[in-house]
Protein backbone atom coordinates (compact mmCIF):
# COMPACT_ATOMS: atom_id res chain seq x y z
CA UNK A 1 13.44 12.78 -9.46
CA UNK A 2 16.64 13.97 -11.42
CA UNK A 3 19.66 13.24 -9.23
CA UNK A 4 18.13 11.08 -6.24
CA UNK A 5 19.98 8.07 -5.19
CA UNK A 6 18.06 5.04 -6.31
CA UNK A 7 17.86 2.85 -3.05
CA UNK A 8 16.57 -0.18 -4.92
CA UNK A 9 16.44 -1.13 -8.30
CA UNK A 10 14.47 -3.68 -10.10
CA UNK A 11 14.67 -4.63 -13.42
CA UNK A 12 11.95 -7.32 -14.87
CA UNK A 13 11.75 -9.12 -12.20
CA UNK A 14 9.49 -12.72 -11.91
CA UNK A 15 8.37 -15.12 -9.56
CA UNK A 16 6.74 -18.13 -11.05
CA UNK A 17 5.73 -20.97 -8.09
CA UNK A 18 4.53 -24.27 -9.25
CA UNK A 19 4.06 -23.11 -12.37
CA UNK A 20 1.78 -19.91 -11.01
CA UNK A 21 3.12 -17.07 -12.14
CA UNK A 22 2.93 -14.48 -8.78
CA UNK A 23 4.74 -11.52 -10.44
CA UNK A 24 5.96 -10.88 -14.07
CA UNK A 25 8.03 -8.43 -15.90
CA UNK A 26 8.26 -5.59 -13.05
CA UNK A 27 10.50 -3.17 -13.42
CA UNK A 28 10.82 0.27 -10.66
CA UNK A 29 13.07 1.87 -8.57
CA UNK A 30 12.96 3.05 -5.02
CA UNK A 31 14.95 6.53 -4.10
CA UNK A 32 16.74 6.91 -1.28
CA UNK A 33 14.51 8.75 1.63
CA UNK A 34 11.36 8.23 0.42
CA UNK A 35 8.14 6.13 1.42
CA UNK A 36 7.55 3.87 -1.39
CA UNK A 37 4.30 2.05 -1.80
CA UNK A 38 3.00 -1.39 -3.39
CA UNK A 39 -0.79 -0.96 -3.79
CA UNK A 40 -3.22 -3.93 -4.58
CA UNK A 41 -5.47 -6.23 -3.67
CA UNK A 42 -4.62 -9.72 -1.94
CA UNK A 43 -2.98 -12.06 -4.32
CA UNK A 44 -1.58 -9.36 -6.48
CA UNK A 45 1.89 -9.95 -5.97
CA UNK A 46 2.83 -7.37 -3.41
CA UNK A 47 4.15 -9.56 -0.59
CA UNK A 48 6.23 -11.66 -3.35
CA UNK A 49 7.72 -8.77 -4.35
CA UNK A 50 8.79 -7.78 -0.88
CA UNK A 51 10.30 -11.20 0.04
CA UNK A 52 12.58 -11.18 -3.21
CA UNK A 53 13.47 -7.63 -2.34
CA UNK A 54 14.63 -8.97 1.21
CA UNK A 55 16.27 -12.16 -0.01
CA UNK A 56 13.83 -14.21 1.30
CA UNK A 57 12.87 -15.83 -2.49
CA UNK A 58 14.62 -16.46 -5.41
CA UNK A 59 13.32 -14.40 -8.59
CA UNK A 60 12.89 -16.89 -11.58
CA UNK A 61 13.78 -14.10 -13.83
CA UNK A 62 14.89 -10.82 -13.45
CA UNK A 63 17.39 -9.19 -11.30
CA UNK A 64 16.79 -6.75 -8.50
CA UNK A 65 19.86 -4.79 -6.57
CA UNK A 66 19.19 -3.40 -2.70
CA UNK A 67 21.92 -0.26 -2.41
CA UNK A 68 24.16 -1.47 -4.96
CA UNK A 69 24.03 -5.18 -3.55
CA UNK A 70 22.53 -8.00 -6.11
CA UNK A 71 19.59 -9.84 -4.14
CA UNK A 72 20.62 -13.27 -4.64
CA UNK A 73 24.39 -12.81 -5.15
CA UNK A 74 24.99 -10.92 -2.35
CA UNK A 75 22.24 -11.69 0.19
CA UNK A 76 24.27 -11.45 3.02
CA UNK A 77 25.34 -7.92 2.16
CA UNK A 78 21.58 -7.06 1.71
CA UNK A 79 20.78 -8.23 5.02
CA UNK A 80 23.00 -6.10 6.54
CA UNK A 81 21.13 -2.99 5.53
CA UNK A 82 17.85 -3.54 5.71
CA UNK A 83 14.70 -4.31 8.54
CA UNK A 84 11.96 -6.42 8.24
CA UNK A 85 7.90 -6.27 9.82
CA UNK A 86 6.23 -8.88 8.44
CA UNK A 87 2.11 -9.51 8.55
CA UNK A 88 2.67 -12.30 11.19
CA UNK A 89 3.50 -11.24 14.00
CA UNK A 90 6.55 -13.63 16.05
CA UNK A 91 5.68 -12.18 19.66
CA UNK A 92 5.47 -14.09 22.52
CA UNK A 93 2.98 -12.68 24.63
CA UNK A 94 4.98 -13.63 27.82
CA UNK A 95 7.77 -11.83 27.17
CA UNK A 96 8.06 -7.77 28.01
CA UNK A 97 8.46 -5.39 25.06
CA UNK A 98 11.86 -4.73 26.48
CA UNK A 99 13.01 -8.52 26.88
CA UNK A 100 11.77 -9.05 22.70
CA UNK A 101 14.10 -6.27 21.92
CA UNK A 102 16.88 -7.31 24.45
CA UNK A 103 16.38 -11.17 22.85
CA UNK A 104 16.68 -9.70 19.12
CA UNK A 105 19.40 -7.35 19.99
CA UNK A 106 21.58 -10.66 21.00
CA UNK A 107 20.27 -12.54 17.71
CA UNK A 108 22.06 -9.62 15.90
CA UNK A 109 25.08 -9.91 18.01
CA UNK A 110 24.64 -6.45 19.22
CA UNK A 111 27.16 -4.88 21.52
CA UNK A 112 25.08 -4.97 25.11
CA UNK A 113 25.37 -0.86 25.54
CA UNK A 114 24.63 -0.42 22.11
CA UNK A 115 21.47 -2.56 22.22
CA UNK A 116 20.31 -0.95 25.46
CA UNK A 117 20.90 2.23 23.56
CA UNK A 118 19.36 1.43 20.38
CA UNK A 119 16.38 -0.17 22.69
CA UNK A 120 15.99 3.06 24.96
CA UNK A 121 15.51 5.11 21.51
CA UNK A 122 12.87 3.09 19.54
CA UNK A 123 10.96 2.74 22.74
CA UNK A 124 10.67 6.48 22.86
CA UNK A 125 9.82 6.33 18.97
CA UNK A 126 7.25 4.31 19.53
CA UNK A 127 5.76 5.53 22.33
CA UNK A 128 5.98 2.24 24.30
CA UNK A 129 8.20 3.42 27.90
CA UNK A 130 5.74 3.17 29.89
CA UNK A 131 5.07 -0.10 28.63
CA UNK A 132 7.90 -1.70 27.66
CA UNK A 133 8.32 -3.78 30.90
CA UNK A 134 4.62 -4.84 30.78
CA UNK A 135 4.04 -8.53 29.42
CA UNK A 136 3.12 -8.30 25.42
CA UNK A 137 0.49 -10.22 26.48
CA UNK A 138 -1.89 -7.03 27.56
CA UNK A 139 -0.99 -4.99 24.85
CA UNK A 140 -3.27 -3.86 22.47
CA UNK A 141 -3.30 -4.44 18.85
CA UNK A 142 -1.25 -1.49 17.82
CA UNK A 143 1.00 -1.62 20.63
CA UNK A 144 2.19 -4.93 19.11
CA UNK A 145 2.59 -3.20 15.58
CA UNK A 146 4.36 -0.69 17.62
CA UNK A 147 6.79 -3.23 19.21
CA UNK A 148 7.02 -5.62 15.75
CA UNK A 149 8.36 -1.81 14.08
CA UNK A 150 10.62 -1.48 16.95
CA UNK A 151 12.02 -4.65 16.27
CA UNK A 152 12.35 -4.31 12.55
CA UNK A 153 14.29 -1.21 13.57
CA UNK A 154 16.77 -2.51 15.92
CA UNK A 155 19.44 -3.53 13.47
CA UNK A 156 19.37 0.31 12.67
CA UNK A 157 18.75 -0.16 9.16
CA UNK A 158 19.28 1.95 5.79
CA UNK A 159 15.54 0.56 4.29
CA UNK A 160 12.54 -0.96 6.05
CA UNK A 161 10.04 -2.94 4.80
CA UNK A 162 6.91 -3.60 5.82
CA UNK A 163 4.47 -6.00 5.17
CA UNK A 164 0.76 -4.58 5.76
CA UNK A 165 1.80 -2.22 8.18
CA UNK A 166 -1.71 -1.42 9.51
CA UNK A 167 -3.61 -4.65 8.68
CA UNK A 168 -6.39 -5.49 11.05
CA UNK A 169 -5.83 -2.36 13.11
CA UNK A 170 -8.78 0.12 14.69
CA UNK A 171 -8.58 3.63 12.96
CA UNK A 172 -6.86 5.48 15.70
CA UNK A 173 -4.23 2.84 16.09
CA UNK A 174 -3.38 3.09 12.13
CA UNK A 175 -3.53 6.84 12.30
CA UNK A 176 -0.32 6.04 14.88
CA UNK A 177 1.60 3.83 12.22
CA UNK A 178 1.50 6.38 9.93
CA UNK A 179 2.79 8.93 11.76
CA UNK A 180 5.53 6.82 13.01
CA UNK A 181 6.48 5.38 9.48
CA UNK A 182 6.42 9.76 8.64
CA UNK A 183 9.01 10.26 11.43
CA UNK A 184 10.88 7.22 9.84
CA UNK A 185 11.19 9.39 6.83
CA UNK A 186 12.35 12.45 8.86
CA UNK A 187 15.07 10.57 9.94
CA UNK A 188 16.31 9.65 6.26
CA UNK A 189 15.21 5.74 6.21
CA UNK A 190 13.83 4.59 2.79
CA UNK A 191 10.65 2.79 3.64
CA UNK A 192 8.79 0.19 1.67
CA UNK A 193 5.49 -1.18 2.17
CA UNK A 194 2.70 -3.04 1.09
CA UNK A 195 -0.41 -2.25 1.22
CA UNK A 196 -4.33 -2.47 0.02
CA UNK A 197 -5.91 0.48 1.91
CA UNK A 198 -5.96 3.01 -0.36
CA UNK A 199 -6.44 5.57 1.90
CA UNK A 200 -3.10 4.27 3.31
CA UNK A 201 -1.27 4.91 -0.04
CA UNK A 202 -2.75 7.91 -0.86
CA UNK A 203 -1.76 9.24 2.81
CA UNK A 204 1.60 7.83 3.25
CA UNK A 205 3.54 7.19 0.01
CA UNK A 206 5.77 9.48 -2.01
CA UNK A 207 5.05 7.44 -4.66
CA UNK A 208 3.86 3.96 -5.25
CA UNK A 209 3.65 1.47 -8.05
CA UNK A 210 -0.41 0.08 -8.64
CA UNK A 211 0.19 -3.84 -8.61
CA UNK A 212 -2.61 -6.73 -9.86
CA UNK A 213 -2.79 -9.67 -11.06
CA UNK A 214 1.64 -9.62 -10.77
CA UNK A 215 1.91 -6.87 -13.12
CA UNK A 216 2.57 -3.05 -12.13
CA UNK A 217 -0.37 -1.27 -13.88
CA UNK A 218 0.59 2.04 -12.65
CA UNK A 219 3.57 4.03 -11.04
CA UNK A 220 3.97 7.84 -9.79
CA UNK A 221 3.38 10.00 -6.37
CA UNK A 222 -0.36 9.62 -5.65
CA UNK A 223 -1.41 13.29 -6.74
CA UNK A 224 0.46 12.37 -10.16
CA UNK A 225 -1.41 9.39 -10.42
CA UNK A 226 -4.84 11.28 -9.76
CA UNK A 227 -4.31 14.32 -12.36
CA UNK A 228 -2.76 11.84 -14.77
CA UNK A 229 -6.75 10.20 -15.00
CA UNK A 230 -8.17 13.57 -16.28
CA UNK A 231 -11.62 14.59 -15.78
CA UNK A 232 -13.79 14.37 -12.42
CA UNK A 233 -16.20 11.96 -11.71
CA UNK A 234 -20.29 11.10 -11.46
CA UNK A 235 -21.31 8.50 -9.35
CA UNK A 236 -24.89 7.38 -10.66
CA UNK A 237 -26.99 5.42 -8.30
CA UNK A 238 -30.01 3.45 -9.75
CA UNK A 239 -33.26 2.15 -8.27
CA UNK A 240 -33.48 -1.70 -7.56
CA UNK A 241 -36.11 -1.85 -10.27
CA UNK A 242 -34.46 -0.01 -12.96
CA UNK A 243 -31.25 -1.88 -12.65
CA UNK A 244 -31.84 -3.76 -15.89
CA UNK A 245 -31.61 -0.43 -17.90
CA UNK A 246 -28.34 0.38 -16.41
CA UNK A 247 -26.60 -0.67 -19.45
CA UNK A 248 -29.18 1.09 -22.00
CA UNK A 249 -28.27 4.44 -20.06
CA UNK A 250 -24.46 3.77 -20.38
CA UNK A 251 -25.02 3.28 -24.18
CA UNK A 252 -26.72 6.30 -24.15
CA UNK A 253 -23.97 8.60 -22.78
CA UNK A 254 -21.37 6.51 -24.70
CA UNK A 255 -20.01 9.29 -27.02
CA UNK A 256 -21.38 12.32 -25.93
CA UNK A 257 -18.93 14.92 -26.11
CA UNK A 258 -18.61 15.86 -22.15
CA UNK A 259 -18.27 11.86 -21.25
CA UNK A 260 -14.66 10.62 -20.94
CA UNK A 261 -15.68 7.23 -20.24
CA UNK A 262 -18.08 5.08 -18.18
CA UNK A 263 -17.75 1.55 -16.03
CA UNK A 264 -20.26 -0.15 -14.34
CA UNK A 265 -20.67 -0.30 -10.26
CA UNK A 266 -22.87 -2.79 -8.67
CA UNK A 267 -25.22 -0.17 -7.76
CA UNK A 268 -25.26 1.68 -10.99
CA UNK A 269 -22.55 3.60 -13.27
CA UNK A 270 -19.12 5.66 -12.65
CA UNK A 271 -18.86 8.33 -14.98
CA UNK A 272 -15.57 10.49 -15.62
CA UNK A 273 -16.30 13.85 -17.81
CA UNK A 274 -14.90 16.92 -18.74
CA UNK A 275 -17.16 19.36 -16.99
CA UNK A 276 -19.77 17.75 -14.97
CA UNK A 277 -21.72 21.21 -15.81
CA UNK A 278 -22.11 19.75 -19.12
CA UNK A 279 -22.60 16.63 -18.78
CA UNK A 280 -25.14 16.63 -15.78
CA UNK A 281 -28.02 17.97 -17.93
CA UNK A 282 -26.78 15.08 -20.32
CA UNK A 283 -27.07 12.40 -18.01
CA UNK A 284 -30.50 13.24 -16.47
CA UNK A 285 -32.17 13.70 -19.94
CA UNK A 286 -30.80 10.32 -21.11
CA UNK A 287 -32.30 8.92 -17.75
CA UNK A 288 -35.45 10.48 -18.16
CA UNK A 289 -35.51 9.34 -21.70
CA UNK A 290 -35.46 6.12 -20.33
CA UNK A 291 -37.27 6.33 -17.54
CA UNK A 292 -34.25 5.03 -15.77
CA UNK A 293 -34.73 6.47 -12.07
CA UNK A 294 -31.28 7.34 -10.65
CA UNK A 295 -31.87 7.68 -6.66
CA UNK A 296 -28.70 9.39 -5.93
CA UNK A 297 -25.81 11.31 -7.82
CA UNK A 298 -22.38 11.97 -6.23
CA UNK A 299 -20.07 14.24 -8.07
CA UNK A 300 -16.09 13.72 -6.82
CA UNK A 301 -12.26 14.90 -8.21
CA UNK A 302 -10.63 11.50 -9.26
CA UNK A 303 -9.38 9.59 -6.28
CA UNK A 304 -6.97 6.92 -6.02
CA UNK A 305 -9.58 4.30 -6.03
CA UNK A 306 -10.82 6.06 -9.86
CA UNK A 307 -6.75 5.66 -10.92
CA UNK A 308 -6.75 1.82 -9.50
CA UNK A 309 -10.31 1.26 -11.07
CA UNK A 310 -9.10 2.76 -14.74
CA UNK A 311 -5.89 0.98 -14.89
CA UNK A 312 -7.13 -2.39 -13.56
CA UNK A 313 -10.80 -2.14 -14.58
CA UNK A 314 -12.34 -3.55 -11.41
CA UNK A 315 -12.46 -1.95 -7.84
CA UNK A 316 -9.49 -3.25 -5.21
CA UNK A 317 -11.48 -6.43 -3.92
CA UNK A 318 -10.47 -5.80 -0.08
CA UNK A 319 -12.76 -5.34 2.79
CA UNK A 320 -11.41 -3.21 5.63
CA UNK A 321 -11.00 -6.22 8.39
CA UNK A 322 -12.47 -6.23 11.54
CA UNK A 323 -9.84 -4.03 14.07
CA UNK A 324 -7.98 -5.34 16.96
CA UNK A 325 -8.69 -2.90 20.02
């Protein structure tokens, strides 16, 4: 990363409501061009982060600077540059995709050819033309992620952040984000985002800083993050019955030279090792030993959900929601 323009740079930042500490002590930067992600589960601090970062909340401590511009001393300036999709969506659903653009563009006090112009491009980015003069009221679920990216777009910003880009969406509508927030890139826009899919992360972001329980646990592009763990992984599934030896077995394997370590799943054990050649025979000898039967055994390279499980020591906690068609 030696010589990229940092876009945004954060320096111990906290947010402490009520006397609930959201976030504590995080400290990254964001370079200029790239998709930047903030992976965790709900609660960990991700959307606090991204309403400091937009001037929409006051850090307790800490300081944070958007392209050179201080967050809280020059929040005006900040505005300026950057775009906003948040979760909720603000669309009325009698209003035409065209008319919420048309609306926002005067909000911004856009020249009238220039917002017609701006609006006539994102509508082609998006892929919403043909629709754009249909109510929002029959569009689909990812047509109005479509149109609330459109409108985080219209003030032709430097950085856009969003908030959950793809939550609640059907597979083939998220599939359509992404590509859209990739073309975002290709046109040199910094992009941040939130996120706990980690499919999402691990398919969209350059890099992306691991956030739980408001602390950043881990930071680094996605494959860096993966070969940083070390080791691949077994997946042991145990009968219903034999549950209660689950721990015996993992003190079993505890120490043996091919084992790297071992966690407990609520179905059995996740084992990382040096050469699962080795350590197979290992495993199935202490299990027989036992008489521990293991019903199924899945053998994987670390994923991103092994690299959030090892630096956080539980799984993400989020259930894919049920999709908007």
């Amino acid at each position: 990363m030696m010589g990229r323009a940092v876009a945004i740079d954060v320096s111990k930042l906290g947010k402490v409501y009520d006397g609930v500490t959201a976030v504590q002590d995080l400290s990254f930067q964001v370079y200029a061009g790239e998709i930047f992600g903030l992976l965790g589960p709900n609660g960990a601090g991700k959307s606090t982060t991204l309403r400091v970062l937009i001037t929409l909340l006051r850090p307790t401590t800490g300081q944070a600077t958007v392209l050179g511009h201080d967050v809280v001393r020059e929040a005006e300036a900040v505005r300026r540059l950057i775009g906003y999709v948040p979760q909720e969506r603000a669309i009325d659903r009698f209003l035409t995709g065209r008319e919420h653009l048309l609306l926002l563009g005067d909000l911004y006090h856009l020249p009238k050819d220039e917002s017609c112009r701006r609006i006539a491009e994102l509508l082609k980015l998006v892929d919403l033309e043909g629709k754009a003069d249909l109510p929002a009221k029959t569009y689909s679920g990812g047509m109005k992620r479509k149109l609330d990216i459109a409108c985080g777009l219209l003030p032709n910003p430097k950085i856009l952040f969003l908030d959950e880009p793809t939550l609640g969406l059907d597979v083939q509508s998220r599939l359509r984000i992404w590509e859209y927030i990739r073309r975002l890139r290709e046109r040199g826009i910094t992009v941040v985002m939130t996120t706990n899919y980690l499919d999402e992360a691990d398919q969209l972001c350059d890099r992306l800083a691991i956030i739980d329980e408001g602390r950043i646990k881990a930071l680094g592009s996605p494959s860096e993050l993966k070969t940083a763990l070390g080791g691949d992984t077994l997946s042991l599934t145990v009968g219903e019955a034999d549950m209660g030896r689950v721990e015996l077995l993992a003190s079993a394997l505890k120490g043996l030279p091919a084992i790297r370590a071992i966690s407990t799943r609520p179905t059995g054990l996740e084992i990382r090792v040096e050469s699962p050649e080795k350590a197979l025979p290992a495993v199935l000898e202490a299990a027989g030993r036992l008489a521990c039967r293991l019903e199924f055994i899945e053998y994987h390279r670390p994923r991103l959900d092994d690299v959030f499980v090892a630096h956080t020591g539980h799984a993400i906690r989020s259930e894919f929601p049920e999709a908007e068609e």
